[in-house]
C-alpha atoms as a PDB file:
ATOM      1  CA  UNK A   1     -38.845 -98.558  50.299  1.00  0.00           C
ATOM      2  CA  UNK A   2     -40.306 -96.199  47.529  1.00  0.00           C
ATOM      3  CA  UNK A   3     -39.376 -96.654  44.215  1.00  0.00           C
ATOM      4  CA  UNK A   4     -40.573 -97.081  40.501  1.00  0.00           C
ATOM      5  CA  UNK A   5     -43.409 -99.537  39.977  1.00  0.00           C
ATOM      6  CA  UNK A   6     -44.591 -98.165  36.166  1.00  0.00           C
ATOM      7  CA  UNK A   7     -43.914 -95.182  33.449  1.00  0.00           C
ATOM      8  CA  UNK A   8     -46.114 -94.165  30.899  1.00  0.00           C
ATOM      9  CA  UNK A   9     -45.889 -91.453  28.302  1.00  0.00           C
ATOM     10  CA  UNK A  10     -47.201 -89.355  25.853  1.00  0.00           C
ATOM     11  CA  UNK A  11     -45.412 -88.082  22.670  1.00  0.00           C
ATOM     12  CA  UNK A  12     -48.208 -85.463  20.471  1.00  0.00           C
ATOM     13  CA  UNK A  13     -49.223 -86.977  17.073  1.00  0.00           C
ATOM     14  CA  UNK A  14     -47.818 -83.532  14.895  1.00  0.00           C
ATOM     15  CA  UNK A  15     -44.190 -83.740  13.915  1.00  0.00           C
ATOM     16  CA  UNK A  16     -41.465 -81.729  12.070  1.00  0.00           C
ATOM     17  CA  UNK A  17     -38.876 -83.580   9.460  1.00  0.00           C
ATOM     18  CA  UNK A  18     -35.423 -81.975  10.157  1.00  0.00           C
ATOM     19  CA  UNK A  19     -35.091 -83.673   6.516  1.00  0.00           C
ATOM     20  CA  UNK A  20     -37.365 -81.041   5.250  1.00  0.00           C
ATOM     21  CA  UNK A  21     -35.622 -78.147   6.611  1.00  0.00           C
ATOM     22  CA  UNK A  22     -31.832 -79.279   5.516  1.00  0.00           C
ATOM     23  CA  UNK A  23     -31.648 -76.181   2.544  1.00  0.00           C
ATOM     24  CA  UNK A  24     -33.250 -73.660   4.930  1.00  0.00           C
ATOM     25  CA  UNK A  25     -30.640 -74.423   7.614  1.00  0.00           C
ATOM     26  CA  UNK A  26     -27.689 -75.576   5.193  1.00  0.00           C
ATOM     27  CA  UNK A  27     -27.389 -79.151   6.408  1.00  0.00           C
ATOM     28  CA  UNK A  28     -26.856 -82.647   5.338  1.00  0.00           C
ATOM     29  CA  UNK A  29     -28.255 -85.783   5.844  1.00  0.00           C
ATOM     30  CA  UNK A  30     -25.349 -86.994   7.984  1.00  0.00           C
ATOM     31  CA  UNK A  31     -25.494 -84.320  10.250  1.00  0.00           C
ATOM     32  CA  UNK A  32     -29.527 -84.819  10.934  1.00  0.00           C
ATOM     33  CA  UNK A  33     -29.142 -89.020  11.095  1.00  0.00           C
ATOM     34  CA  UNK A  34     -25.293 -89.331  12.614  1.00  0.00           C
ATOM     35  CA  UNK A  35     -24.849 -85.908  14.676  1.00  0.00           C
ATOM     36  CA  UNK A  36     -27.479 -84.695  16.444  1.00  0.00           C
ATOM     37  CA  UNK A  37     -29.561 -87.754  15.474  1.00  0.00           C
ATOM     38  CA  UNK A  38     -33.124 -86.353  15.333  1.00  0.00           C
ATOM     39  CA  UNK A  39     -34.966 -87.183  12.019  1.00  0.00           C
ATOM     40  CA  UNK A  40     -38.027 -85.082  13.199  1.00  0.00           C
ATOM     41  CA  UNK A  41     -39.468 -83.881  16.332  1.00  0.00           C
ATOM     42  CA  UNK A  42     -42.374 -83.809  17.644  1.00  0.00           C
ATOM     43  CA  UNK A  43     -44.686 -80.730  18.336  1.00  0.00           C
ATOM     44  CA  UNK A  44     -47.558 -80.449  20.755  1.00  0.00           C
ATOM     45  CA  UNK A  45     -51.140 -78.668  19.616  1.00  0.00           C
ATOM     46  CA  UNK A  46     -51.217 -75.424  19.431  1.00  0.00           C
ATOM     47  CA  UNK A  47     -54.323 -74.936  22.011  1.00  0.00           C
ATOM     48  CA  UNK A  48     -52.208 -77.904  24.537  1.00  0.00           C
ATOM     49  CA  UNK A  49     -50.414 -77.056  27.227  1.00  0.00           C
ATOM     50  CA  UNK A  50     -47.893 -78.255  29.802  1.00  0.00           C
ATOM     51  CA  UNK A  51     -50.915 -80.106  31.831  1.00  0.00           C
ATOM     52  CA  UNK A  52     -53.242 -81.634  29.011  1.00  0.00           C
ATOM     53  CA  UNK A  53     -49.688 -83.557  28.172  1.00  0.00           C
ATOM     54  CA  UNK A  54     -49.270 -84.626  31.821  1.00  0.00           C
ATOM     55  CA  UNK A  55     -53.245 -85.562  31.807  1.00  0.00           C
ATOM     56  CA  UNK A  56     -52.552 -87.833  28.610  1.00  0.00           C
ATOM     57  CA  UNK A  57     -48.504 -89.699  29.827  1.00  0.00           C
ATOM     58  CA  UNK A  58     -51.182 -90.301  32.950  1.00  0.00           C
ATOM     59  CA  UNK A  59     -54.104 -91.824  30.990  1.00  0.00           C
ATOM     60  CA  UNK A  60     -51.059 -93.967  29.310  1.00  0.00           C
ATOM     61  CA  UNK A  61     -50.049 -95.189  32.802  1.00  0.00           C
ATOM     62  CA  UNK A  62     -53.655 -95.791  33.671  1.00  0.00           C
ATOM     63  CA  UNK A  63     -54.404 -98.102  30.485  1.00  0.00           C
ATOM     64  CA  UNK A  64     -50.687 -99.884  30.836  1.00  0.00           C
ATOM     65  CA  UNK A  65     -51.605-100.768  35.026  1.00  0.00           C
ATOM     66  CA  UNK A  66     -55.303-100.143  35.750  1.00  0.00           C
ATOM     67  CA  UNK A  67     -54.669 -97.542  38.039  1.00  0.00           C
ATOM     68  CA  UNK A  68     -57.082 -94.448  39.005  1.00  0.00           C
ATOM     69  CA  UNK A  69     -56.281 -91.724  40.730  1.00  0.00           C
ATOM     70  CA  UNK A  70     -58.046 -92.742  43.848  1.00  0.00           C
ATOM     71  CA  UNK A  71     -55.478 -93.228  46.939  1.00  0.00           C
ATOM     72  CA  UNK A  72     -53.044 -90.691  45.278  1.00  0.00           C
ATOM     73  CA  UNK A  73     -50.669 -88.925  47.953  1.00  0.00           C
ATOM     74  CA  UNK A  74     -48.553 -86.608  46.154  1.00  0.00           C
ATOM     75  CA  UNK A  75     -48.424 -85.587  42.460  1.00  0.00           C
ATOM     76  CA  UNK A  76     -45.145 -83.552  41.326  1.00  0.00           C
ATOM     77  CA  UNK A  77     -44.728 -81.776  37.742  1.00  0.00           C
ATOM     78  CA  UNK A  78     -40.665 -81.760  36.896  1.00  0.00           C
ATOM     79  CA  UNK A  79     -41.058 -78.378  34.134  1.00  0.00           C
ATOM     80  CA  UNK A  80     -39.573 -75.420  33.224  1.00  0.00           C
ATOM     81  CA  UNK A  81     -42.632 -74.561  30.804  1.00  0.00           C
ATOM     82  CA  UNK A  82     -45.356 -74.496  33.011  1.00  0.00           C
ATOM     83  CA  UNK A  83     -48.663 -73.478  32.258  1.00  0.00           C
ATOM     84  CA  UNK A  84     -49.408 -69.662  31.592  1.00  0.00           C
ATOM     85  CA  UNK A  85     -46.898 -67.904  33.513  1.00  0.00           C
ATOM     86  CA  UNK A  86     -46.205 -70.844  36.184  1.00  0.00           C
ATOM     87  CA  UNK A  87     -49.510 -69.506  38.638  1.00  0.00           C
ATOM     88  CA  UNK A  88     -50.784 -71.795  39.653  1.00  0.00           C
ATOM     89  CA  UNK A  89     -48.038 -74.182  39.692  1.00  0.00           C
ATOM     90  CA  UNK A  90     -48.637 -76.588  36.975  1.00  0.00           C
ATOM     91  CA  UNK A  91     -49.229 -80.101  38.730  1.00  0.00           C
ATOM     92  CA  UNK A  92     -52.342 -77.978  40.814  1.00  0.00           C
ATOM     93  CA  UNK A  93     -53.806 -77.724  37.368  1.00  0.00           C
ATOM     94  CA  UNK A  94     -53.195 -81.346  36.696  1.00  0.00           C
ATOM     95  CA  UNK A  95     -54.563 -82.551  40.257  1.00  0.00           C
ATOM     96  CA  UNK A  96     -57.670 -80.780  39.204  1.00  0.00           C
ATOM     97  CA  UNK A  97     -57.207 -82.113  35.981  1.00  0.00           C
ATOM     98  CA  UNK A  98     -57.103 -85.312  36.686  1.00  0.00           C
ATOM     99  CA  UNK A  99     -59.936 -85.290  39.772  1.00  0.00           C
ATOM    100  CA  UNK A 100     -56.990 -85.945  41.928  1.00  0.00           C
ATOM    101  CA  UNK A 101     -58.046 -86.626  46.335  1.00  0.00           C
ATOM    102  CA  UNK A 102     -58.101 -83.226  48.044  1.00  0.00           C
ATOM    103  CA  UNK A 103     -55.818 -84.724  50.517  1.00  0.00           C
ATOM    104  CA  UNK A 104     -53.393 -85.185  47.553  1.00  0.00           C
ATOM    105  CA  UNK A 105     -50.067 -82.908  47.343  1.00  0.00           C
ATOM    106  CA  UNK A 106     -49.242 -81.254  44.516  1.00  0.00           C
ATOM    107  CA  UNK A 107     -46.071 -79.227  44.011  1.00  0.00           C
ATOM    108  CA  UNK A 108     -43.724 -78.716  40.882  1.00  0.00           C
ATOM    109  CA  UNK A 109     -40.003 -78.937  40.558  1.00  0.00           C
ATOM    110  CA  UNK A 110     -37.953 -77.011  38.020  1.00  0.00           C
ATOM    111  CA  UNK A 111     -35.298 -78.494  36.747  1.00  0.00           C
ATOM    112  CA  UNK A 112     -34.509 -79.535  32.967  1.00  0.00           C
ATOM    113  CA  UNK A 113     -32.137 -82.379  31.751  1.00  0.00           C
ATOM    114  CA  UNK A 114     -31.445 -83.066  35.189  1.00  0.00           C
ATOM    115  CA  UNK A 115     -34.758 -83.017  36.590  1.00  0.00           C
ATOM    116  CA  UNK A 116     -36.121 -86.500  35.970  1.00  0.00           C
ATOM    117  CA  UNK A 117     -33.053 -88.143  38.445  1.00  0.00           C
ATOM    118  CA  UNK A 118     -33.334 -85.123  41.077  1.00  0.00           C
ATOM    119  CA  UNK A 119     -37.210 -85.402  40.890  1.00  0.00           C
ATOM    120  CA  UNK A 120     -37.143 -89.087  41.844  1.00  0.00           C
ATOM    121  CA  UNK A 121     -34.701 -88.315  45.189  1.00  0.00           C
ATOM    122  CA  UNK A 122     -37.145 -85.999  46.054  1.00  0.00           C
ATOM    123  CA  UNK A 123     -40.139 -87.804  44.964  1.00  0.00           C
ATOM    124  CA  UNK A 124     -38.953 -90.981  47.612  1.00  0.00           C
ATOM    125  CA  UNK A 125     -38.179 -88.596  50.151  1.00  0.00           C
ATOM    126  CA  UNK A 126     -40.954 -86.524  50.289  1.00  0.00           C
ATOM    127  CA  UNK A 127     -42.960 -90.245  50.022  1.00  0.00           C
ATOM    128  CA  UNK A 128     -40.936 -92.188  52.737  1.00  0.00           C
ATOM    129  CA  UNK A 129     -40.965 -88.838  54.996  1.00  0.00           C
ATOM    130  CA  UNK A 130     -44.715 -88.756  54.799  1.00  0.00           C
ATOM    131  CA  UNK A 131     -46.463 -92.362  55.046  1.00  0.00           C
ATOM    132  CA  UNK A 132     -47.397 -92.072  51.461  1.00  0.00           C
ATOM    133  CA  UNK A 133     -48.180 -94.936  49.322  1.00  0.00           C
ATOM    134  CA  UNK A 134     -48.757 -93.179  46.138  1.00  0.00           C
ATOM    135  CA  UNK A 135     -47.093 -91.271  43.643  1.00  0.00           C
ATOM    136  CA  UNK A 136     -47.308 -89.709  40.414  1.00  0.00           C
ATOM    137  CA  UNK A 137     -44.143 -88.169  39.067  1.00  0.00           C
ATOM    138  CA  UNK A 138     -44.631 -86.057  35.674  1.00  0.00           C
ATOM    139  CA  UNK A 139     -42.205 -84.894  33.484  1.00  0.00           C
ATOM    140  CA  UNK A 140     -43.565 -82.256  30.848  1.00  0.00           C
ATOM    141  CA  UNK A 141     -41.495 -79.684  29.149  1.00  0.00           C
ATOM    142  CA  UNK A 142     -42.950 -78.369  25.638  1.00  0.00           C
ATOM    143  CA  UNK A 143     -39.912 -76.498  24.610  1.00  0.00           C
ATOM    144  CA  UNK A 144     -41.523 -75.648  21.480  1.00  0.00           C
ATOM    145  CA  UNK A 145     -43.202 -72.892  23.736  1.00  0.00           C
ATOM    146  CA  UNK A 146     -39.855 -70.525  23.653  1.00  0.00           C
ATOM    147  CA  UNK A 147     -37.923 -72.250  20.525  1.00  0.00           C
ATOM    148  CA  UNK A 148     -37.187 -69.805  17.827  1.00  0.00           C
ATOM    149  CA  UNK A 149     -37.812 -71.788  14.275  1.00  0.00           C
ATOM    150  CA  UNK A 150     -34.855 -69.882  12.471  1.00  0.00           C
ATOM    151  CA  UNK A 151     -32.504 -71.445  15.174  1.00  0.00           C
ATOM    152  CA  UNK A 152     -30.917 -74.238  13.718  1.00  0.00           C
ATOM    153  CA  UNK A 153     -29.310 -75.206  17.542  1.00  0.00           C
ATOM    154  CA  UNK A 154     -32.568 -75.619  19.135  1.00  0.00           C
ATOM    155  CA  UNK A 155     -35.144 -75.872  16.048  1.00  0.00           C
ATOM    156  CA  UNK A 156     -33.369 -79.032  15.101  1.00  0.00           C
ATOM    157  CA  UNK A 157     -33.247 -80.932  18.582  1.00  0.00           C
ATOM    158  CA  UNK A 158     -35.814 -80.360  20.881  1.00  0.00           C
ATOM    159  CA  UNK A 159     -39.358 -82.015  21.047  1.00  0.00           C
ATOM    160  CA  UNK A 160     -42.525 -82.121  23.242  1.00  0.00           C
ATOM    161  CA  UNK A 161     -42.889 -85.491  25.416  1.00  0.00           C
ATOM    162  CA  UNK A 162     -44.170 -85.791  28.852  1.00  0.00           C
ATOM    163  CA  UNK A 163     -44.280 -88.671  31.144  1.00  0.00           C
ATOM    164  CA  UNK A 164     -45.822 -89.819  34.496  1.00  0.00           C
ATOM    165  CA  UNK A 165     -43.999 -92.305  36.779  1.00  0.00           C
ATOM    166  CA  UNK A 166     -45.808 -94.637  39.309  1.00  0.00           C
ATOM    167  CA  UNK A 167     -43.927 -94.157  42.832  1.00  0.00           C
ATOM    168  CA  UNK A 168     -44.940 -96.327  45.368  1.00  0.00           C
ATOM    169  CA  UNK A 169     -43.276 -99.455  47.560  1.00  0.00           C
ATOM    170  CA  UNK A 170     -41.216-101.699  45.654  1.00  0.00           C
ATOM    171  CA  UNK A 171     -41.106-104.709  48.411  1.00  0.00           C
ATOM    172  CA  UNK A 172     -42.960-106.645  45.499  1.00  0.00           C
ATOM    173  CA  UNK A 173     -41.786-105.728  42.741  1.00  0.00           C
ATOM    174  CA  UNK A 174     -40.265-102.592  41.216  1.00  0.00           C
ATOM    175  CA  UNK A 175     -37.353-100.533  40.824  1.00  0.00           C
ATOM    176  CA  UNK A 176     -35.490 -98.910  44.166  1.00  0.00           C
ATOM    177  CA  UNK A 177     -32.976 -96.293  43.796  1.00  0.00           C
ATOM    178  CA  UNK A 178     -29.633 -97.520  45.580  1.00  0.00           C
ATOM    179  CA  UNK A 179     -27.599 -94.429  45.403  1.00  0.00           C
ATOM    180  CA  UNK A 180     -28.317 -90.731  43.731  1.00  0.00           C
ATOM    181  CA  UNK A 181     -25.327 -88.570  43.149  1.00  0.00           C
ATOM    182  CA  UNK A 182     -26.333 -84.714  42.103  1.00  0.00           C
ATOM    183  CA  UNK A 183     -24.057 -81.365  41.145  1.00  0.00           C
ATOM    184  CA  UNK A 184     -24.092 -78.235  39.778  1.00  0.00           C
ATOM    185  CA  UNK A 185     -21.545 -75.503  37.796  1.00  0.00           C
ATOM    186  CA  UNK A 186     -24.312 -72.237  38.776  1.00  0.00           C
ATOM    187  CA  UNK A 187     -21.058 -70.437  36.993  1.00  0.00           C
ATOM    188  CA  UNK A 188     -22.169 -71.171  33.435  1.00  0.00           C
ATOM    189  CA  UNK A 189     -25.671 -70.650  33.789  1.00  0.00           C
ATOM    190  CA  UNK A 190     -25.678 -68.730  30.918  1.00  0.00           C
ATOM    191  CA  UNK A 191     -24.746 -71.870  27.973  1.00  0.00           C
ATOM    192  CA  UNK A 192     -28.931 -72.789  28.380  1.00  0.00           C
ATOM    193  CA  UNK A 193     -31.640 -69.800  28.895  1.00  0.00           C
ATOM    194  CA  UNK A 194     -34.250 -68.425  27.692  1.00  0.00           C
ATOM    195  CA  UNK A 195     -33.981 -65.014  26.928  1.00  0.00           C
ATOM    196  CA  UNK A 196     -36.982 -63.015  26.424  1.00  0.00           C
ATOM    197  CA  UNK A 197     -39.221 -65.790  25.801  1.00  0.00           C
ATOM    198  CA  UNK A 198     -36.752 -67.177  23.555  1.00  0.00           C
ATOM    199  CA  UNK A 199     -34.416 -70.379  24.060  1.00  0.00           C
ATOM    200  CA  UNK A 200     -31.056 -69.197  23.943  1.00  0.00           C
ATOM    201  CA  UNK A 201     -28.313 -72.697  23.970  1.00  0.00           C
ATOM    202  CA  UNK A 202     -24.486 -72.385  23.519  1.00  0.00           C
ATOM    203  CA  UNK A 203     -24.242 -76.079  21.942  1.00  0.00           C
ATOM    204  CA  UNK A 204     -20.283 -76.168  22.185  1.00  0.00           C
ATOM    205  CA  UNK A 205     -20.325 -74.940  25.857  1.00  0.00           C
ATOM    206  CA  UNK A 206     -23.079 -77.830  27.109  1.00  0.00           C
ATOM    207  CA  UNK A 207     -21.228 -80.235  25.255  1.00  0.00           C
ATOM    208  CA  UNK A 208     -17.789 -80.174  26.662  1.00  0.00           C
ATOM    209  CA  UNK A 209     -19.180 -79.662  30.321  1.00  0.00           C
ATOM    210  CA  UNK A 210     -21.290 -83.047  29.312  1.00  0.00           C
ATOM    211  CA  UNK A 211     -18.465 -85.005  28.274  1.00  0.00           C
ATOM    212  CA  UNK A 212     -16.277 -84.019  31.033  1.00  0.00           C
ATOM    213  CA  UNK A 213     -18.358 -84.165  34.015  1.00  0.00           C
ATOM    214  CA  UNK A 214     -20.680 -87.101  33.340  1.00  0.00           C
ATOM    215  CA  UNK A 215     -18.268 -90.379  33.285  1.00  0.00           C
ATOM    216  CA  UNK A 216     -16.860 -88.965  36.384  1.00  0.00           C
ATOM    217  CA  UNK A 217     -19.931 -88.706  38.122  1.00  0.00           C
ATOM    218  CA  UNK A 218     -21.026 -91.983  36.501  1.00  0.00           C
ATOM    219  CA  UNK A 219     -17.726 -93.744  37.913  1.00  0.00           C
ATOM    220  CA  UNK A 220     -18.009 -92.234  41.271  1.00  0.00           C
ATOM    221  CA  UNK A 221     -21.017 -93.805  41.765  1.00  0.00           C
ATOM    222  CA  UNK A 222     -20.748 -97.110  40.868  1.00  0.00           C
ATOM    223  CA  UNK A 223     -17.000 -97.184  42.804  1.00  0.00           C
ATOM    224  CA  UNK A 224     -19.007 -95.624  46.009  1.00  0.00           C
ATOM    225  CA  UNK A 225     -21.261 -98.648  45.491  1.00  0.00           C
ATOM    226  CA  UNK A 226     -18.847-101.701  45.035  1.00  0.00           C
ATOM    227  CA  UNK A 227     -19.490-101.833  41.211  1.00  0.00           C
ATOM    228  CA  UNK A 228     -18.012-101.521  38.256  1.00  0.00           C
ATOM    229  CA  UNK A 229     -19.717-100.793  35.042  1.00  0.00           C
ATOM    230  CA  UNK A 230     -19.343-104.409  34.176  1.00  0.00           C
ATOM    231  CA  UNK A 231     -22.207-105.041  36.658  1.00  0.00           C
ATOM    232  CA  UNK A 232     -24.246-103.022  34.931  1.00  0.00           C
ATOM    233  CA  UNK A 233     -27.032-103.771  32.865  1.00  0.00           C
ATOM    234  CA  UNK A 234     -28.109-100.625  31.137  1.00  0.00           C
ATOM    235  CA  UNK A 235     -26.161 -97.322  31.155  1.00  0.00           C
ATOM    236  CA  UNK A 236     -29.724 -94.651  30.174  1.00  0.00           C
ATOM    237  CA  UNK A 237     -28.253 -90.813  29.675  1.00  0.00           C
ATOM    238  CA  UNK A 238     -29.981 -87.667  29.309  1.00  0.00           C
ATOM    239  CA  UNK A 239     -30.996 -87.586  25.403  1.00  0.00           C
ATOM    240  CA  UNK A 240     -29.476 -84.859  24.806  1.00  0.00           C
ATOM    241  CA  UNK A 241     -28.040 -85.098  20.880  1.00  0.00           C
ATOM    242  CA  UNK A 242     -26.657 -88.849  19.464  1.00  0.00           C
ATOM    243  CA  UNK A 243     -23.070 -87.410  19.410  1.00  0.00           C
ATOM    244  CA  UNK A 244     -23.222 -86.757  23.114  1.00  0.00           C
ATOM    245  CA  UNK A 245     -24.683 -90.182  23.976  1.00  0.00           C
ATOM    246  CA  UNK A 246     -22.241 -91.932  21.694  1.00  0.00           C
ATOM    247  CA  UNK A 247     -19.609 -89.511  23.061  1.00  0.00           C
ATOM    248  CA  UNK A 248     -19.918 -90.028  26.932  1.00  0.00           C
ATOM    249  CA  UNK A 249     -20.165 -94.226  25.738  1.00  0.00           C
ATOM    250  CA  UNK A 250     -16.553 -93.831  24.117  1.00  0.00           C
ATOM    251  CA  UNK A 251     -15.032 -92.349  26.994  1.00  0.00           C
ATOM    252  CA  UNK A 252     -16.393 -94.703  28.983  1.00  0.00           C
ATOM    253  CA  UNK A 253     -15.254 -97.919  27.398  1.00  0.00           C
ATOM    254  CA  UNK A 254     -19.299 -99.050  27.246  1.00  0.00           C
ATOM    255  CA  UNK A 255     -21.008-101.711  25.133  1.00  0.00           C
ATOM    256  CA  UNK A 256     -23.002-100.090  22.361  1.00  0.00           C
ATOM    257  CA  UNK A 257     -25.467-102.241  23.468  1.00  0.00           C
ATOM    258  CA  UNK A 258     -25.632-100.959  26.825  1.00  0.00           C
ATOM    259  CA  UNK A 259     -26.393 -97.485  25.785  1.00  0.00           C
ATOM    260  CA  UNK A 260     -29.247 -96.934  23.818  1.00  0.00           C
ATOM    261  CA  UNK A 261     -30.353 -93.785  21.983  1.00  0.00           C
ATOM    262  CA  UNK A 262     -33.621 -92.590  21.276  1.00  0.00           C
ATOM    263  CA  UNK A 263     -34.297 -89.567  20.054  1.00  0.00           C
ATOM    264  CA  UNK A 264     -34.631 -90.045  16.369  1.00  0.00           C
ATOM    265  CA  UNK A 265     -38.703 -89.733  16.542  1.00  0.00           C
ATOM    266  CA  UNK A 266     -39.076 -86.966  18.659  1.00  0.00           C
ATOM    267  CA  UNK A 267     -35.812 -85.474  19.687  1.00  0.00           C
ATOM    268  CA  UNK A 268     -34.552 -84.275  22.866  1.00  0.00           C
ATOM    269  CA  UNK A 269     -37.791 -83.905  25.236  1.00  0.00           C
ATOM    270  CA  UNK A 270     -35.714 -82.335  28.505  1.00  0.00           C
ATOM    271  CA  UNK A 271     -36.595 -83.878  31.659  1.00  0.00           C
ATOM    272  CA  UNK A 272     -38.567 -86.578  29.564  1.00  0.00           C
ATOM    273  CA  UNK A 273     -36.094 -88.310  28.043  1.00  0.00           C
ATOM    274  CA  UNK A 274     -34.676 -90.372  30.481  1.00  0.00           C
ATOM    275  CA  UNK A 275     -38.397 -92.243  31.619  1.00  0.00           C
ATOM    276  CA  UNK A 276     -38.953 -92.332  27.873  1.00  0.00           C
ATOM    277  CA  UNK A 277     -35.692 -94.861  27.074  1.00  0.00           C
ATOM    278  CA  UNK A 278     -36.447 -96.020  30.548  1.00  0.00           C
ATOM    279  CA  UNK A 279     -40.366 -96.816  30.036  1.00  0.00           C
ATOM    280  CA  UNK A 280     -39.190 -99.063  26.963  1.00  0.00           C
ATOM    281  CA  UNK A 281     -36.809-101.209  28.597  1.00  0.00           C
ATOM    282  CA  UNK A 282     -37.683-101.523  32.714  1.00  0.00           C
ATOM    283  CA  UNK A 283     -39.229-104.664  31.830  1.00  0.00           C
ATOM    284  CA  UNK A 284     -36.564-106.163  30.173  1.00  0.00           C
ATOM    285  CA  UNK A 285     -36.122-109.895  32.399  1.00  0.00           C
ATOM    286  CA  UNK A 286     -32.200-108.924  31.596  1.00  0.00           C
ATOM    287  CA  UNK A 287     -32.201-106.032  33.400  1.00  0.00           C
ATOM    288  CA  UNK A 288     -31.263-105.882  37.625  1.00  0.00           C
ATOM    289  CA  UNK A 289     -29.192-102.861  37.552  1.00  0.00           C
ATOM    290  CA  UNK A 290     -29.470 -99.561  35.452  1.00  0.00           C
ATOM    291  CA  UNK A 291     -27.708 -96.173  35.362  1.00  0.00           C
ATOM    292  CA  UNK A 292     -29.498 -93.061  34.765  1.00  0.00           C
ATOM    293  CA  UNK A 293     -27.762 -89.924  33.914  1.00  0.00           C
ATOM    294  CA  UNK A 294     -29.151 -86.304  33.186  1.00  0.00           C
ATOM    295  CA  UNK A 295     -27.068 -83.446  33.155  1.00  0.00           C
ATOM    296  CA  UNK A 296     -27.743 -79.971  31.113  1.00  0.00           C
ATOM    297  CA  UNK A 297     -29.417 -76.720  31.470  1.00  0.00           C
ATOM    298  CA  UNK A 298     -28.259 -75.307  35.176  1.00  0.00           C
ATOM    299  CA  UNK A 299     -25.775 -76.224  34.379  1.00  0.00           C
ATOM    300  CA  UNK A 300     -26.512 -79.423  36.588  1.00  0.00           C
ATOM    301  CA  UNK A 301     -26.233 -83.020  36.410  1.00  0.00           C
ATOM    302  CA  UNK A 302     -27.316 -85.677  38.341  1.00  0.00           C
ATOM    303  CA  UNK A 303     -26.963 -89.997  38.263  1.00  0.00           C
ATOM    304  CA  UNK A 304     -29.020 -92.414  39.998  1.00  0.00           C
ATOM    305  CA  UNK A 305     -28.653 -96.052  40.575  1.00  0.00           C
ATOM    306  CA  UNK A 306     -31.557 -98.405  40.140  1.00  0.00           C
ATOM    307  CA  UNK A 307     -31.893-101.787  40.876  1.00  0.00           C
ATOM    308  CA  UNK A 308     -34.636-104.332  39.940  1.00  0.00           C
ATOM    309  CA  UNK A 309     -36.934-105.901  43.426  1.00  0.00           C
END
């Protein structure tokens, strides 16, 4: 059984204060701490890319477990801001990179809010499938690549993170994914795109989809699986603004406690932001089953249920 043994990240050093920018954009303090609940976000370097942040959530991973990159199978690179103009695919840069084994595969999957739960189905499948042992999932998308500064909706939110998640067998430890449910509304494709190089978000439009579609999904799963949210330990959504994460708690009658937010020193990091909550609390002794949620640009959305080995 393939599953999660260890995350580690990388979040660049250079930041933006939101603070600082509240009489260029209009805004108040309350709006910044209580709405959207990003105090600043964080930017990569100028000359970094897409795979020098993979490179570094992977030399986090390495210090955290003492792992090379010897024995790796498969290496996968969940973006949507690749490097250059996506040829080569990203995670081929990264396998050379890194030194990665010839025998290694390396492929990239693009997907954005959703993309950290779809990449792990894919990421055991492709594993179990294949004999592999091995695994390193990264998650890298540097939004700041397309976002336009004057654009309070995205200048305001979004921040550069990427992560890299240790896939291998979980028989002795780890965390196995019990039961992935995915989706997708193709219809409104238009609420998140970039346009022209440029991000382009209808806030209002992602937000109602969000709060509609996720506690269904979220309910279906656990009822599919003999659980109620009761037996759950930790409920970890897509980061996508603090009102959305305290809005899709409310309508789903949830502990505060049981859904943490995160995005107050970097903002929302895409595909990142799930292993980024999750990478802080997997090795919580309190903690057997977990919820992950991501839903957003596709539209899509996708939940995943983990439990503890």
């Amino acid at each position: 059984m393939i599953g999660i043994l260890a995350i580690g990240s990388y979040i660049p050093s250079s930041f933006e204060s939101n603070l600082e920018k509240k009489d260029i954009f209009g805004i108040e303090d309350d709006f910044i701490l209580n709405k959207i609940g990003v105090e600043k976000v964080s930017r990569k370097a100028v000359d970094e890319d897409t795979s020098d942040m993979c490179v570094k959530a992977f030399n986090a991973l390495a210090a955290k477990t003492g792992i090379g990159v010897e024995g790796v199978d498969c290496i996968a690179v969940c973006t949507q801001n690749p490097d250059g103009n996506g040829i080569p695919h990203t995670s081929a840069i990264v396998h050379g990179k890194l030194n990665a084994p010839e025998e290694a595969a390396a492929f990239d999957i693009s997907l954005g809010c959703s993309g950290y739960v779809y990449s792990l189905s894919i990421m055991k499948s492709f594993m179990e499938s294949n004999g592999f042992k091995k695994g390193i999932l990264f998650t890298a998308d540097p939004y700041s690549k397309i976002i336009d500064p004057a654009d309070k909706n995205t200048a305001l939110l979004f921040g550069d993170a990427a992560t890299a998640t240790l896939m291998g067998p979980v028989d002795g430890g780890g965390w196995r994914p019990v039961r992935f449910s995915f989706a997708s509304r193709g219809a409104e494709w238009g609420a998140l795109k970039n346009t022209g190089g440029t991000l382009e978000m209808n806030g209002r439009a992602v937000f109602n989809f969000s709060a509609t579609v996720v506690p269904a999904q979220v309910r279906n799963i656990l009822s599919s699986s003999g659980l109620s949210a009761d037996d759950i330990d930790l409920f970890i959504f897509h980061q996508g603004s603090k009102y959305i994460v305290d809005t899709l708690q409310k309508r789903m009658q949830l502990p505060e406690s049981k859904v943490p937010v995160m995005l107050s020193g970097q903002g929302n990091t895409v595909s990142s932001s799930i292993p980024l909550v999750f990478e802080r609390r997997m090795n919580d002794a309190a903690l057997n089953r977990v919820v992950l949620s991501g839903f957003g640009i596709g539209l899509s959305w996708a939940s995943c249920l983990l439990e503890r080995i």
